[in-house]
Protein backbone atom coordinates (compact mmCIF):
# COMPACT_ATOMS: atom_id res chain seq x y z
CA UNK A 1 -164.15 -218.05 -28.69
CA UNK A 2 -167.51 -216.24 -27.45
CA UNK A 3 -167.11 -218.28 -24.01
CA UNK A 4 -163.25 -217.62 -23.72
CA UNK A 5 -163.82 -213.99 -23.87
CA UNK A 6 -166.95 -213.95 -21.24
CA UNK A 7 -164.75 -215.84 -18.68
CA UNK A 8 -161.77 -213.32 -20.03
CA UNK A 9 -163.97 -210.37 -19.03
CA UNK A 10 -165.36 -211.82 -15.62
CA UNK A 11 -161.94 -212.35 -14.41
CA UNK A 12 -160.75 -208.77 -15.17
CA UNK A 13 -164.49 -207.40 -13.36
CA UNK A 14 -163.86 -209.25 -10.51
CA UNK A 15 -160.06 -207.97 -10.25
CA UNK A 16 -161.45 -204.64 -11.01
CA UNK A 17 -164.64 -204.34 -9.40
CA UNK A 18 -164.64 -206.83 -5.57
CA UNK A 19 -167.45 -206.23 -3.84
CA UNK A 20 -168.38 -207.77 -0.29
CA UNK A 21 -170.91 -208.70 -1.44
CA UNK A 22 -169.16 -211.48 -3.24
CA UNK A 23 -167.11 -212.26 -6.82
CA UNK A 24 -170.24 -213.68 -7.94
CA UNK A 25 -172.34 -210.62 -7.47
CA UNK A 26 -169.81 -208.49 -8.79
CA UNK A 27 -169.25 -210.29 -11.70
CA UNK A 28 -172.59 -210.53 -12.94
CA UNK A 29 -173.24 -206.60 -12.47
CA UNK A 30 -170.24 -206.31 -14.24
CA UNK A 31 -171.28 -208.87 -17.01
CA UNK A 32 -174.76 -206.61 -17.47
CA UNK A 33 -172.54 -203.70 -18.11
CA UNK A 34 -170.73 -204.80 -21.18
CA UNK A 35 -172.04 -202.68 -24.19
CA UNK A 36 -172.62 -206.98 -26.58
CA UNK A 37 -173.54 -204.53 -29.74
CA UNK A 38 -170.37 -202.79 -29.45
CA UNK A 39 -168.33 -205.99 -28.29
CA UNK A 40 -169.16 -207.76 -31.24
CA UNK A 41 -168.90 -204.57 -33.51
CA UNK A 42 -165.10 -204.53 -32.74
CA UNK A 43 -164.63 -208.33 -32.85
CA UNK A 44 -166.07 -207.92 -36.60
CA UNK A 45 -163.53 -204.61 -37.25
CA UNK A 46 -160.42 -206.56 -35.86
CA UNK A 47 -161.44 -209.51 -38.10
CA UNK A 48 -162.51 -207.96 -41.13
CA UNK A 49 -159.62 -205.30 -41.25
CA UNK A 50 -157.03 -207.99 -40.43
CA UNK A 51 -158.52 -210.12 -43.83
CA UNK A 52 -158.80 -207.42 -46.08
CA UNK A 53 -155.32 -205.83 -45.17
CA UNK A 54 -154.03 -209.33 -45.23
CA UNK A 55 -155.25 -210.71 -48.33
CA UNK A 56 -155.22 -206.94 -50.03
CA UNK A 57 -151.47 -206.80 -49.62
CA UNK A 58 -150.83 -210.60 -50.95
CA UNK A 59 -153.12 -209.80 -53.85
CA UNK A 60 -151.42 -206.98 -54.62
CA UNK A 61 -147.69 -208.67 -54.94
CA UNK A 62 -149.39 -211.51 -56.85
CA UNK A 63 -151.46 -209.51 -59.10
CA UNK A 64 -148.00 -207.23 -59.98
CA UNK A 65 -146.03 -210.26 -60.79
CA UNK A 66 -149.08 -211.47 -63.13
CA UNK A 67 -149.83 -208.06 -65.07
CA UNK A 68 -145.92 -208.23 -65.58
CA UNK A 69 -145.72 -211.95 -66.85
CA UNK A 70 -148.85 -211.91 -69.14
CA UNK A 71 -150.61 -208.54 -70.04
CA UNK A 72 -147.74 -205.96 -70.35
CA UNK A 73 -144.84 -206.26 -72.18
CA UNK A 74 -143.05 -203.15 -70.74
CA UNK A 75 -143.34 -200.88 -67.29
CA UNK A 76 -144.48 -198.29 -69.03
CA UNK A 77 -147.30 -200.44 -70.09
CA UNK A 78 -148.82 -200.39 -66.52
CA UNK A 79 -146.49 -197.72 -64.63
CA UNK A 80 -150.11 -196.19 -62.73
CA UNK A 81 -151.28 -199.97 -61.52
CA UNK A 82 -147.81 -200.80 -60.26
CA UNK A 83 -147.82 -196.97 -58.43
CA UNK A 84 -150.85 -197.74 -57.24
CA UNK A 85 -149.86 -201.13 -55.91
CA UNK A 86 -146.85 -199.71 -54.30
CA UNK A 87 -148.20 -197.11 -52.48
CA UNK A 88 -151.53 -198.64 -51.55
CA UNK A 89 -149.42 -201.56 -49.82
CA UNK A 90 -148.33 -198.74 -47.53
CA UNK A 91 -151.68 -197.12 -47.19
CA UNK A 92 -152.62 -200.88 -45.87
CA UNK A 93 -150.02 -200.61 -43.22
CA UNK A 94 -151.40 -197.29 -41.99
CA UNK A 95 -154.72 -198.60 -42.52
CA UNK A 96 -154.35 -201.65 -39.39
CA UNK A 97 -152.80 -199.22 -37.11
CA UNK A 98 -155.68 -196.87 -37.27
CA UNK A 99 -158.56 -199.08 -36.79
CA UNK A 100 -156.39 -201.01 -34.16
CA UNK A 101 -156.96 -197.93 -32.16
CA UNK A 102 -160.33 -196.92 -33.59
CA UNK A 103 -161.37 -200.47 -32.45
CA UNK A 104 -160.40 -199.61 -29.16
CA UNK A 105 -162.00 -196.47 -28.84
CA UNK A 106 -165.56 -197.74 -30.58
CA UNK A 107 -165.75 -200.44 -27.51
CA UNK A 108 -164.75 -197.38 -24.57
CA UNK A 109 -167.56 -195.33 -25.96
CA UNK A 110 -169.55 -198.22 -26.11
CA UNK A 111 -168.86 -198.82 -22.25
CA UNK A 112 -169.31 -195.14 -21.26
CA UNK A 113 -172.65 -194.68 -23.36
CA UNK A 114 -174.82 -197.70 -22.79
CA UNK A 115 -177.82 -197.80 -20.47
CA UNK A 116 -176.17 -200.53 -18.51
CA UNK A 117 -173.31 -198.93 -17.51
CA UNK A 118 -175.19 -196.22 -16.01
CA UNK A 119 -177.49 -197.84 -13.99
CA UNK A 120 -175.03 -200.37 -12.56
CA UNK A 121 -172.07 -197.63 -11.52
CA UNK A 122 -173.42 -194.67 -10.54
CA UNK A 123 -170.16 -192.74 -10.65
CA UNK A 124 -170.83 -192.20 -14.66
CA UNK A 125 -172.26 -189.12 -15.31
CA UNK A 126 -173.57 -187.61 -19.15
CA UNK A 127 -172.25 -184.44 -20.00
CA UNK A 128 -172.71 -181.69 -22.56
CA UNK A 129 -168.93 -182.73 -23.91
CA UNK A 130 -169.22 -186.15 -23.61
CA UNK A 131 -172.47 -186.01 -25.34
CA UNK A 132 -170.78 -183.71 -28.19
CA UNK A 133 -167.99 -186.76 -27.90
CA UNK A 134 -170.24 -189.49 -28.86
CA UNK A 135 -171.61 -187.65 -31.45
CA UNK A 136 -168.43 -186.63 -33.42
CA UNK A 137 -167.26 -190.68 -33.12
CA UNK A 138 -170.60 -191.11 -34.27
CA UNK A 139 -170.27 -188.98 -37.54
CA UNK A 140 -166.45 -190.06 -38.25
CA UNK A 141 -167.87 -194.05 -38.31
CA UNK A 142 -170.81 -193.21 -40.63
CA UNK A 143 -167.94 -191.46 -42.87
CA UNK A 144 -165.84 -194.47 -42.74
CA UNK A 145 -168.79 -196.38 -43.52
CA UNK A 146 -169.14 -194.60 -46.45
CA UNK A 147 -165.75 -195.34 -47.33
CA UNK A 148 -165.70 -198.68 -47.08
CA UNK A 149 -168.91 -199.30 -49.06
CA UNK A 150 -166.87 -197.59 -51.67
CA UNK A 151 -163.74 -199.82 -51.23
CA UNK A 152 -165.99 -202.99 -51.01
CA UNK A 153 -167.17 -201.95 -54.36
CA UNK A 154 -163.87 -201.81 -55.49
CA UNK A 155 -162.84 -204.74 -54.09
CA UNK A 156 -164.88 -206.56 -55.97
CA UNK A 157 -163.72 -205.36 -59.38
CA UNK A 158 -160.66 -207.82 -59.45
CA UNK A 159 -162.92 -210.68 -58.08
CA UNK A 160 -165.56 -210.25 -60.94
CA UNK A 161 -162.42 -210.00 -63.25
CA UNK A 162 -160.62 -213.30 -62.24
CA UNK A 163 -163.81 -215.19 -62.31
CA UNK A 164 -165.07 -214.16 -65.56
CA UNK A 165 -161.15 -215.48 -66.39
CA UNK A 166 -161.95 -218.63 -64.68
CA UNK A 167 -165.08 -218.80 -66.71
CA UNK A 168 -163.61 -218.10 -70.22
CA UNK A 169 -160.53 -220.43 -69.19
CA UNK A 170 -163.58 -223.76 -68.39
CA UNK A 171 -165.06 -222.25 -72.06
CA UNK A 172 -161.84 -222.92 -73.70
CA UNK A 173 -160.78 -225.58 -72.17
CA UNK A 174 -163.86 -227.85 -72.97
CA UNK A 175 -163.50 -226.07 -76.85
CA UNK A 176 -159.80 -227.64 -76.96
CA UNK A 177 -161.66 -230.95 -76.02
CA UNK A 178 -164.87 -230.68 -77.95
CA UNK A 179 -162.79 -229.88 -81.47
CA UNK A 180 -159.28 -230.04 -82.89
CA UNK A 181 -159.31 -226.70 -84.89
CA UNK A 182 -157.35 -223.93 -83.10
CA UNK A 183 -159.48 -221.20 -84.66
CA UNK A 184 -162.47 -222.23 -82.19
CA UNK A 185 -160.85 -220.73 -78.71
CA UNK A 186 -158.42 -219.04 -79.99
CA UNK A 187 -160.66 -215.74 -80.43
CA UNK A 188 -161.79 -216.20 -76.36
CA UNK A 189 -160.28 -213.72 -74.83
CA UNK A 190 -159.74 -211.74 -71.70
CA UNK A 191 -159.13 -208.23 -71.68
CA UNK A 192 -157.78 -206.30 -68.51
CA UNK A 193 -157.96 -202.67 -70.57
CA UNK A 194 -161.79 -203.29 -70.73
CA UNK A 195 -161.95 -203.22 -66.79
CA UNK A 196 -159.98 -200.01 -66.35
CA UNK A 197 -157.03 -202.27 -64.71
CA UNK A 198 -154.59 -201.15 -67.51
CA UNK A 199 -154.58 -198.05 -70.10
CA UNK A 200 -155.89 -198.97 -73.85
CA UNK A 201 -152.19 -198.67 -75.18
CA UNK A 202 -151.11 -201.55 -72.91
CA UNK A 203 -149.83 -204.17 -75.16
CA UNK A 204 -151.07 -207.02 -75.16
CA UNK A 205 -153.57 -206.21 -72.90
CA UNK A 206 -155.06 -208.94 -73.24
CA UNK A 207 -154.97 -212.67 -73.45
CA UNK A 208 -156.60 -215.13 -75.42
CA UNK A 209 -156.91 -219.29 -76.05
CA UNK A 210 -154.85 -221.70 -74.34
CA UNK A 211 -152.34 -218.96 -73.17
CA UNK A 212 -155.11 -217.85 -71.01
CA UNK A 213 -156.08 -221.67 -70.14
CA UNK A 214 -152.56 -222.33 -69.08
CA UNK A 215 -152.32 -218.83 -66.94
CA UNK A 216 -155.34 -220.42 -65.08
CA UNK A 217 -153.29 -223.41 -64.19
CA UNK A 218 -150.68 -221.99 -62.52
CA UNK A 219 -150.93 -221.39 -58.88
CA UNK A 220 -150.00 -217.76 -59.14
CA UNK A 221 -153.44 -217.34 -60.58
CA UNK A 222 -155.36 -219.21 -57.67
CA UNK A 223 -153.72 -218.02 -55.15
CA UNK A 224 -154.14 -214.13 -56.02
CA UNK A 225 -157.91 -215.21 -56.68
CA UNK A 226 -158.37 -216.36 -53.47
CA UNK A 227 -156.68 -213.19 -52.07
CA UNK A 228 -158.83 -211.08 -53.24
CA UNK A 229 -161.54 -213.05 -52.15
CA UNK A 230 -160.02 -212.77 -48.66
CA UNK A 231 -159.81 -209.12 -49.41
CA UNK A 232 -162.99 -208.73 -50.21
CA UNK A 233 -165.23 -210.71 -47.81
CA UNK A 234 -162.97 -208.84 -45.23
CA UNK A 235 -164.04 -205.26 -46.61
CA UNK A 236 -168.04 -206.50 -46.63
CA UNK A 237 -167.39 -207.38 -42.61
CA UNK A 238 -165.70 -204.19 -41.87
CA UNK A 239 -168.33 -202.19 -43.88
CA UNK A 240 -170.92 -204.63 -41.33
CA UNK A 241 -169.29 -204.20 -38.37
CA UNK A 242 -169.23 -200.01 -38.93
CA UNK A 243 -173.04 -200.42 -39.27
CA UNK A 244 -173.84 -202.85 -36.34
CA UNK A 245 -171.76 -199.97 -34.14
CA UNK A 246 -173.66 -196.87 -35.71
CA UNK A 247 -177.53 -198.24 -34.43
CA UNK A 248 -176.80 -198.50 -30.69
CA UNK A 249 -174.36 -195.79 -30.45
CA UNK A 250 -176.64 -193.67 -32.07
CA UNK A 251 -179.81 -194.82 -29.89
CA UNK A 252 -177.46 -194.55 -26.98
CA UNK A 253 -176.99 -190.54 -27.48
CA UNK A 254 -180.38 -190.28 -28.58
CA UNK A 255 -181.66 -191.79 -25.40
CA UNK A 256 -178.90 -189.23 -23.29
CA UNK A 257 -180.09 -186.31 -25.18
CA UNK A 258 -183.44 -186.73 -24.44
CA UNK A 259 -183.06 -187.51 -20.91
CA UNK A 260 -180.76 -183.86 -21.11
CA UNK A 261 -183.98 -182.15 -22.47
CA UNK A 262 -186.16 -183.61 -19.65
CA UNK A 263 -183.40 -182.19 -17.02
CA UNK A 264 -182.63 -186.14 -15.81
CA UNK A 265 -179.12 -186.44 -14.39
CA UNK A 266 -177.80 -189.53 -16.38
């Protein structure tokens, strides 16, 4: 994919940038220019928004249609989770258009900030507002870094909740083997008030024995498990690639200031 999207880039310098010198020539100048750190940076975004808005919004219709089959008996029962699914399914939607965009812009300033870039077209100048630019984009990632740490905390609420039910379902299913009273697994139990995923007057709440060993069979279970796996390993690479941008973008206007201070034309 790396080597697709070098030649992809060399073709559109050469269309962009012919020199007499040669396609070769310009092509590798324009090849030194490319900001990698904030190349790869919005690779990462793209990916990791695309799996946690993907899997997010699958886990979310899954995880509805098992709180309604197994741990509440009425609506009312879990009325704030199944708001909060409905409206976070939009927030999803709004959330891929953004960072579509913000992906977009992350790479430009990338472009128009690194060193390369500069030395190799001269025609790129620093300003004061271009400099006040970078370091507003710079400030809005490292508070959507923040953010995501918090929703990659989050994330991983359901995940440690589905595989402590995995867990408990492997306990009880080697007690229904092990011993022919029903009294032995039938007090292992998995509670989804105890993780703050339902209020404590949901009834049941809560599921227990081989109900909760047969739940685990179904491939509604596996399936939302894996989505919010998706979900989550895509929040950890978002949260990464928000962090890989913020150290050379923020050495970039570091370096530009400076050379401001010391009255170099940049």
């Amino acid at each position: 994919m790396c080597v697709c999207i070098v030649c992809a880039l060399c073709a559109v310098c050469v269309f962009i940038c012919y020199s007499p010198t040669g396609c070769y020539d310009c092509c590798v100048r324009c090849l030194g220019a490319i900001p990698y750190a904030s190349l790869a940076a919005t690779l990462l975004c793209y990916a990791g928004v695309a799996l946690f808005c993907a899997g997010g919004h699958q886990a979310l219709t899954h995880t509805d249609t098992l709180v309604q089959m197994h741990f509440a008996r009425s609506l009312q029962d879990y009325v704030v989770l199944a708001d909060f699914i409905k409206y976070f399914q939009y927030v999803i939607y709004g959330l891929a258009s953004f960072f579509c965009l913000f992906g977009i812009l992350l790479l430009a300033e990338g472009f128009y900030t690194t060193s390369a870039v500069k030395q190799t077209f001269g025609e790129f100048r620093s300003t004061q507002c271009s400099r006040c630019l970078s370091l507003t984009l710079i400030i809005v990632t490292y508070v959507l870094a923040v953010i995501w740490l918090v929703v990659f905390a989050f994330a991983g609420i359901p995940v440690y909740f589905l595989s402590n039910m995995a867990s408990t379902c492997h306990t009880v299913n080697i007690l229904s083997e092990t011993t022919t009273s029903l009294n032995q697994h039938a007090w292992v139990c998995m509670d989804a008030r105890q993780f703050g995923l339902l209020p404590w007057n949901a009834m049941p709440g809560k599921v227990c024995g081989m109900t909760m060993a047969n739940i685990c069979k179904t491939p509604e279970f596996y399936v939302t498990y894996d989505y919010y796996i998706t979900a989550f390993a895509g929040a950890g690479i978002t949260l990464l690639s928000l962090v890989l941008y913020i150290v050379p973008a923020t050495y970039n206007y570091a370096v530009l200031r400076f050379l401001g201070r010391k009255g170099i034309r940049c």
